[in-house]
Protein backbone atom coordinates (compact mmCIF):
# COMPACT_ATOMS: atom_id res chain seq x y z
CA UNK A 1 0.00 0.00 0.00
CA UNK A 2 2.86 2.29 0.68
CA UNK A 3 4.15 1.77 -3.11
CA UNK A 4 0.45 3.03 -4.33
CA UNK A 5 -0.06 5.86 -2.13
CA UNK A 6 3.42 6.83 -2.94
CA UNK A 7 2.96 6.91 -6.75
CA UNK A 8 -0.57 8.11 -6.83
CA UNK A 9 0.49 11.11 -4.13
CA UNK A 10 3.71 12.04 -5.39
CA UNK A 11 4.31 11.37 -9.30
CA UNK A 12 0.59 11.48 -9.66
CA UNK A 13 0.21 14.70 -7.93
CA UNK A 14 3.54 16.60 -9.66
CA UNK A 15 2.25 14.94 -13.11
CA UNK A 16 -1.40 16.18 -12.39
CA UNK A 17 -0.10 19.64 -11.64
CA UNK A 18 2.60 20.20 -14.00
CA UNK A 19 -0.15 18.80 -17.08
CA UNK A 20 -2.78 20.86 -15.45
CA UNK A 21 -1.19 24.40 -15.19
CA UNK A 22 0.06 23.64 -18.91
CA UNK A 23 -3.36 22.97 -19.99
CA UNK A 24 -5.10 26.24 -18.71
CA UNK A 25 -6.47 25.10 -15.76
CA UNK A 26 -6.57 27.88 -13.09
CA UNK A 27 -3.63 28.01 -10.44
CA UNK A 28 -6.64 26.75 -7.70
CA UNK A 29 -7.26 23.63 -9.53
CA UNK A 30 -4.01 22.48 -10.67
CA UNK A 31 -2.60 23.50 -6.95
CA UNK A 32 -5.33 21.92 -5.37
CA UNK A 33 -6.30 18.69 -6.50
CA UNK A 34 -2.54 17.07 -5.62
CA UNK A 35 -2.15 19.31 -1.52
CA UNK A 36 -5.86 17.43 -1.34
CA UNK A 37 -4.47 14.46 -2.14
CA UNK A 38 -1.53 14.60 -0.36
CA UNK A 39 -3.18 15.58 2.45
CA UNK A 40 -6.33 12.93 2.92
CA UNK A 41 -5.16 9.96 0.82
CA UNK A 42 -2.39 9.06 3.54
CA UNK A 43 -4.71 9.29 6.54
CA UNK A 44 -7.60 7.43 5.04
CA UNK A 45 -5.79 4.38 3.59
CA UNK A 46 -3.46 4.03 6.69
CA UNK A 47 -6.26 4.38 9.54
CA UNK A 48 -4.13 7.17 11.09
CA UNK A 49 -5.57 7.72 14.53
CA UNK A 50 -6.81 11.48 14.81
CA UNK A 51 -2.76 12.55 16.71
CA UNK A 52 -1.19 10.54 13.70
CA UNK A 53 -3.20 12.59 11.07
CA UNK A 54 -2.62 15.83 12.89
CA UNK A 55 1.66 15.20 12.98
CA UNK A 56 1.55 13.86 9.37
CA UNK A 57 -0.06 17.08 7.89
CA UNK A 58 1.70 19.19 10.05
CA UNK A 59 4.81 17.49 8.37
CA UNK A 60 3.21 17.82 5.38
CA UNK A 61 2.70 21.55 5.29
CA UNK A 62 6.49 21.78 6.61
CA UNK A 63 8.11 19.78 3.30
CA UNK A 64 5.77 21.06 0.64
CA UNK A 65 7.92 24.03 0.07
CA UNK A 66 11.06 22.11 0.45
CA UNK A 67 9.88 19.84 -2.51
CA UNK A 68 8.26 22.65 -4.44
CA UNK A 69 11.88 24.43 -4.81
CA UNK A 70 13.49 21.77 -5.01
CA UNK A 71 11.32 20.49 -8.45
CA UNK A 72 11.28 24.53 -9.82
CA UNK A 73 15.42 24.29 -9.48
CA UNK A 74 16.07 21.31 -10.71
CA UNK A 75 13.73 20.89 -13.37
CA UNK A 76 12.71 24.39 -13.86
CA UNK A 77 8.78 23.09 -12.78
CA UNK A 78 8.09 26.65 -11.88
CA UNK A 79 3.82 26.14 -12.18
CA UNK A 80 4.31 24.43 -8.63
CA UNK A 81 5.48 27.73 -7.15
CA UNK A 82 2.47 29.82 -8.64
CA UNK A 83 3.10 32.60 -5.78
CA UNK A 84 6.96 32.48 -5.93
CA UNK A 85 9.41 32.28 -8.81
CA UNK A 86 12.05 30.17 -8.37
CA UNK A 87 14.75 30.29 -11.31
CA UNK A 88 15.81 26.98 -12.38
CA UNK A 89 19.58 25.68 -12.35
CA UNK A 90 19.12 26.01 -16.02
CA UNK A 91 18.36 30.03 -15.72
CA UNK A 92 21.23 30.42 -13.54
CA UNK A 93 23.99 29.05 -15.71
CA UNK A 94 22.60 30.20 -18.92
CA UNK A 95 21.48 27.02 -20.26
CA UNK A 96 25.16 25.59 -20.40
């Protein structure tokens, strides 16, 4: 179950995102749809007790922007930071 949730949540989410803010859906759908999933999927399909689900989207909220720059520098994803530009590694050396 880990191996689903982790590929639907993560790949699925980025993929749904990226293809979604690329296709001209607005920045509420395309941002949306994946923190939703992110955020119940895990709870729901591993019974987290109440505390559990509390710490996990605590942590959740914590890493997003981690992984959000992380995706804009090193693939120059920049739809996943629709509020902040991040340049890509690309940008900074001058597409060397």
């Amino acid at each position: 179950m880990v191996a689903v949730v982790t590929l639907a949540v993560v790949p699925g989410g980025m993929l749904f995102a990226k293809y979604g803010a690329q296709s001209g859906l607005p920045w509420w759908i395309y941002y949306t749809v994946p923190m939703l999933l992110t955020i119940v999927m895990p709870p729901v399909v591993f019974s987290m007790t109440r505390h559990e689900a509390i710490r996990y989207v605590f942590l959740a909220f914590l890493s997003a922007p981690a992984i959000h720059v992380l995706f804009s520098f090193f693939l120059g994803w920049t739809e996943y930071m629709p509020f902040l530009r991040v340049p890509s590694l690309w940008d900074l050396t001058g597409g060397a």
